[in-house]
N, C-alpha and C. Protein backbone atom coordinates (compact mmCIF):
# COMPACT_ATOMS: atom_id res chain seq x y z
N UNK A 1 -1.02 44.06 82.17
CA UNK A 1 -0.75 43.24 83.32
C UNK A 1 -1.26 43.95 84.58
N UNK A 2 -2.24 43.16 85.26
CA UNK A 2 -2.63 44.10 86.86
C UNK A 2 -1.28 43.76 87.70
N UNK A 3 -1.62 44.49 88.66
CA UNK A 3 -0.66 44.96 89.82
C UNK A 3 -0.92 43.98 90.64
N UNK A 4 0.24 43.15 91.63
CA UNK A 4 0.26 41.93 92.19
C UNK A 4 -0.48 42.42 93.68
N UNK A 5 -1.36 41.52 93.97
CA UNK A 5 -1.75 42.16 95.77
C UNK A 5 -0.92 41.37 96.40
N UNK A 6 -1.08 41.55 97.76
CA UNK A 6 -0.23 40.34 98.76
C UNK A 6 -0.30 39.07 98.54
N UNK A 7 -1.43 38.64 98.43
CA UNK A 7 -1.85 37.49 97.96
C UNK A 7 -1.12 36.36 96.92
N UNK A 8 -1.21 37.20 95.96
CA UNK A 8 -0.68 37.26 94.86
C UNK A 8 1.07 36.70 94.73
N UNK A 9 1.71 37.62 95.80
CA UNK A 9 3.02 37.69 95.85
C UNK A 9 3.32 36.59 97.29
N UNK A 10 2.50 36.09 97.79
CA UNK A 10 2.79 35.01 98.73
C UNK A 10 2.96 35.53 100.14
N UNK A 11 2.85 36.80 100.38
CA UNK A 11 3.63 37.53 101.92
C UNK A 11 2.79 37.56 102.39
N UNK A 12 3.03 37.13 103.45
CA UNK A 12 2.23 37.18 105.12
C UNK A 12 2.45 38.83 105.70
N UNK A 13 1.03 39.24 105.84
CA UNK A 13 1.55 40.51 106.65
C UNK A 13 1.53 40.27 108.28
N UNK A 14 0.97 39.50 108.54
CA UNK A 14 1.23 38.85 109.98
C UNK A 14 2.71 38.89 110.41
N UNK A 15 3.90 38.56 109.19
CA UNK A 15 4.77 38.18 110.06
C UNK A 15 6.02 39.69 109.85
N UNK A 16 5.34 40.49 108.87
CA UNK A 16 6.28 41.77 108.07
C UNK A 16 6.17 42.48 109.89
N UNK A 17 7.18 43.51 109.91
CA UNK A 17 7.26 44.38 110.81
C UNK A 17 7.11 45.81 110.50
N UNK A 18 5.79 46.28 110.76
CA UNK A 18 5.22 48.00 109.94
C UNK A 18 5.10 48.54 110.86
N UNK A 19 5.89 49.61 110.38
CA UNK A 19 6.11 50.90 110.53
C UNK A 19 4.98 52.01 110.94
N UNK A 20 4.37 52.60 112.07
CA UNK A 20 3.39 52.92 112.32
C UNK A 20 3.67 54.80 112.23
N UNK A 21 3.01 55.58 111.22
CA UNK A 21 2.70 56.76 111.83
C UNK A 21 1.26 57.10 111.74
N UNK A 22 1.06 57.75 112.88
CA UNK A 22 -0.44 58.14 113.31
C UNK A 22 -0.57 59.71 113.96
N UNK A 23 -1.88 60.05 113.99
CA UNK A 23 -1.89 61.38 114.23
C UNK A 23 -3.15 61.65 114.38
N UNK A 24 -4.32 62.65 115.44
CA UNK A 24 -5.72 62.53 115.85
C UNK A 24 -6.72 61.90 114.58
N UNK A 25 -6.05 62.18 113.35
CA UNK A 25 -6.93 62.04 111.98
C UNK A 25 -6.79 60.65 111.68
N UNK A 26 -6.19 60.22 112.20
CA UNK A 26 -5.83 58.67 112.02
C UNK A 26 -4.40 58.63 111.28
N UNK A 27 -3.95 57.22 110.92
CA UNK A 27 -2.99 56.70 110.69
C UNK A 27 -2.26 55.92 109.33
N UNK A 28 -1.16 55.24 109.38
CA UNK A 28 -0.77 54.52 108.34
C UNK A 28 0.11 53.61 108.74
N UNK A 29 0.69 52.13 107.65
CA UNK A 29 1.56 51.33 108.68
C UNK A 29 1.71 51.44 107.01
N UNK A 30 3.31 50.91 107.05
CA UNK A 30 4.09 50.84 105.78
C UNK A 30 5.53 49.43 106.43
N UNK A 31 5.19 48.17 105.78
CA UNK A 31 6.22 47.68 105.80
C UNK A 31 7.14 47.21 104.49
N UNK A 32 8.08 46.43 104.69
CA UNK A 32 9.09 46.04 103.50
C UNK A 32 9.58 44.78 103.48
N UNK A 33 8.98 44.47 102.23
CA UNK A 33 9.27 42.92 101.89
C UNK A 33 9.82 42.75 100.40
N UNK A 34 11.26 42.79 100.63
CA UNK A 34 12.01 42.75 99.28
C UNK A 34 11.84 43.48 98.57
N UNK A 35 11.79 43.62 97.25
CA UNK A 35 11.48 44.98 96.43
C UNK A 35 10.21 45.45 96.68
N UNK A 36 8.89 44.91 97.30
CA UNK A 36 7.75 45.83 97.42
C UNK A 36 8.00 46.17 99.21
N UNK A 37 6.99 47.44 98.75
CA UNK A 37 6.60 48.12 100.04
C UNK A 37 5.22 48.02 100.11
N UNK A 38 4.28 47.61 101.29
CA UNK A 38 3.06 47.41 101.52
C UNK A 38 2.47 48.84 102.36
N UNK A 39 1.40 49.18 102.13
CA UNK A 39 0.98 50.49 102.90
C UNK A 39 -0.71 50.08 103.37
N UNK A 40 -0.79 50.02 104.51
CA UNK A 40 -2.35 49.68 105.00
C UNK A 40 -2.54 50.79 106.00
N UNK A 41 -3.79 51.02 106.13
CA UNK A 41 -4.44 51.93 106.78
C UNK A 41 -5.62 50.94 107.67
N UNK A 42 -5.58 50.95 109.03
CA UNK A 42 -6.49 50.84 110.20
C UNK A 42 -6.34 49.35 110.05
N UNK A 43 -5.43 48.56 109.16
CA UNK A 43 -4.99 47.30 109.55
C UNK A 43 -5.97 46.63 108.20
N UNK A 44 -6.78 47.05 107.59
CA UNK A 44 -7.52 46.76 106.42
C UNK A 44 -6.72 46.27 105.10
N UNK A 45 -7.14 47.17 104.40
CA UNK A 45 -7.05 47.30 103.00
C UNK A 45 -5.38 47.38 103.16
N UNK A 46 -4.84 46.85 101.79
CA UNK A 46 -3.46 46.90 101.81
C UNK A 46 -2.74 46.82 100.54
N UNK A 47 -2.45 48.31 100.34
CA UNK A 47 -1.59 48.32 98.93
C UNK A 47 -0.19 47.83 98.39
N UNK A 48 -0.10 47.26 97.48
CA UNK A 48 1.48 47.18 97.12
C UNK A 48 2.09 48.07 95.76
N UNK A 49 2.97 48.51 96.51
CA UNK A 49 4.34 49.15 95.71
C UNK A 49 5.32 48.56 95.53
N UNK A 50 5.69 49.17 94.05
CA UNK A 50 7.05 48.33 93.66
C UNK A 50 8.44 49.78 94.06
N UNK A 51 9.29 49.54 93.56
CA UNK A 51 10.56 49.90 93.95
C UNK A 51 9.99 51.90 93.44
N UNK A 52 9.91 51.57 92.07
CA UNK A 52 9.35 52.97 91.40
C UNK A 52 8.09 53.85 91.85
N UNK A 53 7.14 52.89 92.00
CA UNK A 53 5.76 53.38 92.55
C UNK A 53 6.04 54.10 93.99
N UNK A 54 6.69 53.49 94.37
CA UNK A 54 6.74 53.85 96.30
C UNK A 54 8.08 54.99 95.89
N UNK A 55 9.06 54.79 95.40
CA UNK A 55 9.97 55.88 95.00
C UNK A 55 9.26 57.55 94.59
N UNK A 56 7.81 57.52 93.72
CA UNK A 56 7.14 58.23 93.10
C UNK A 56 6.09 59.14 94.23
N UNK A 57 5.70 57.87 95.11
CA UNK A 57 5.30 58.38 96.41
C UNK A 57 5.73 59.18 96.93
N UNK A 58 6.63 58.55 97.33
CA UNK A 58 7.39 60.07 98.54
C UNK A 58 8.01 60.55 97.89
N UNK A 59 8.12 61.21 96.77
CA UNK A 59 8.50 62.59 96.24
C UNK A 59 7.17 63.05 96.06
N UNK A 60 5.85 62.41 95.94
CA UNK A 60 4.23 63.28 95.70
C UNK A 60 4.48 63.79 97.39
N UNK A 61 4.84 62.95 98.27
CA UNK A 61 4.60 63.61 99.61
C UNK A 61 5.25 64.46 100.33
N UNK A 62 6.79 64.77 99.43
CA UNK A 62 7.30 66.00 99.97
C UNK A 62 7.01 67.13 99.28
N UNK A 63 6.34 66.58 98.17
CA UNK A 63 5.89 68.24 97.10
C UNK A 63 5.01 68.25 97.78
N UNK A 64 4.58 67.88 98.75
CA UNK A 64 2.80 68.42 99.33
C UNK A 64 1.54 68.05 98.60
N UNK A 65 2.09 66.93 97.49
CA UNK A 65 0.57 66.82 96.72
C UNK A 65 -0.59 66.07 97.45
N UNK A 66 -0.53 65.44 98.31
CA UNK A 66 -1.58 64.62 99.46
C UNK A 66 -1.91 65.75 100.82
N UNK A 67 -1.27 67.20 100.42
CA UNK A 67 -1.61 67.91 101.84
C UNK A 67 -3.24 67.89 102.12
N UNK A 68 -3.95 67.94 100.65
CA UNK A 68 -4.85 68.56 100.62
C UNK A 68 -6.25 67.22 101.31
N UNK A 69 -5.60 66.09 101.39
CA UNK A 69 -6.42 64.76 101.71
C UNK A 69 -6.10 64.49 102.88
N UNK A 70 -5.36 65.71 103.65
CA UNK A 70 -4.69 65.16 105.13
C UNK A 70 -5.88 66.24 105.62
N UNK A 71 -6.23 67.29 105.24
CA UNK A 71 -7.03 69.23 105.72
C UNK A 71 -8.93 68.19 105.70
C-alpha cells in the first residue's frame, strides 16, 4: 500500500495553521491535521506522517541523526 499525499487524504493546506521554524540555512513548516502531521519546506513539496512515522521522527532528531544534513 503507498503512503497517502494530501491530496489523497482531502486536506487543504491553505486552511491548516504551520508551525514555522527557520534559521540563515533555511526553514520548515509542520502542521496537524488529525492523526497526520504534514512537513513542507519553502511552501513546496509536502510530506505526510502518520502518528508512528512523525513519532519516529523526532526521536531521529533528538539522537542527532539529521545533524549531519543541517552542517
Amino acid at each position: 500500500m503507498r503512503k497517502p499525499s494530501v491530496e489523497d487524504l482531502g486536506i487543504d493546506p491553505g486552511v491548516l495553521e504551520w508551525r514555522r521554524s527557520q534559521t540563515d540555512e533555511g526553514g520548515i513548516e509542520v502542521a496537524f491535521a488529525g492523526e497526520w502531521t504534514l512537513l513542507r519546506t519553502s511552501g513546496k513539496l509536502i510530506s505526510v506522517f502518520d502518528e508512528k512515522e512523525w513519532s519516529c521522527f523526532l526521536d531521529g532528531v533528538r539522537k542527532g541523526e539529521f545533524d549531519h544534513a543541517a552542517s
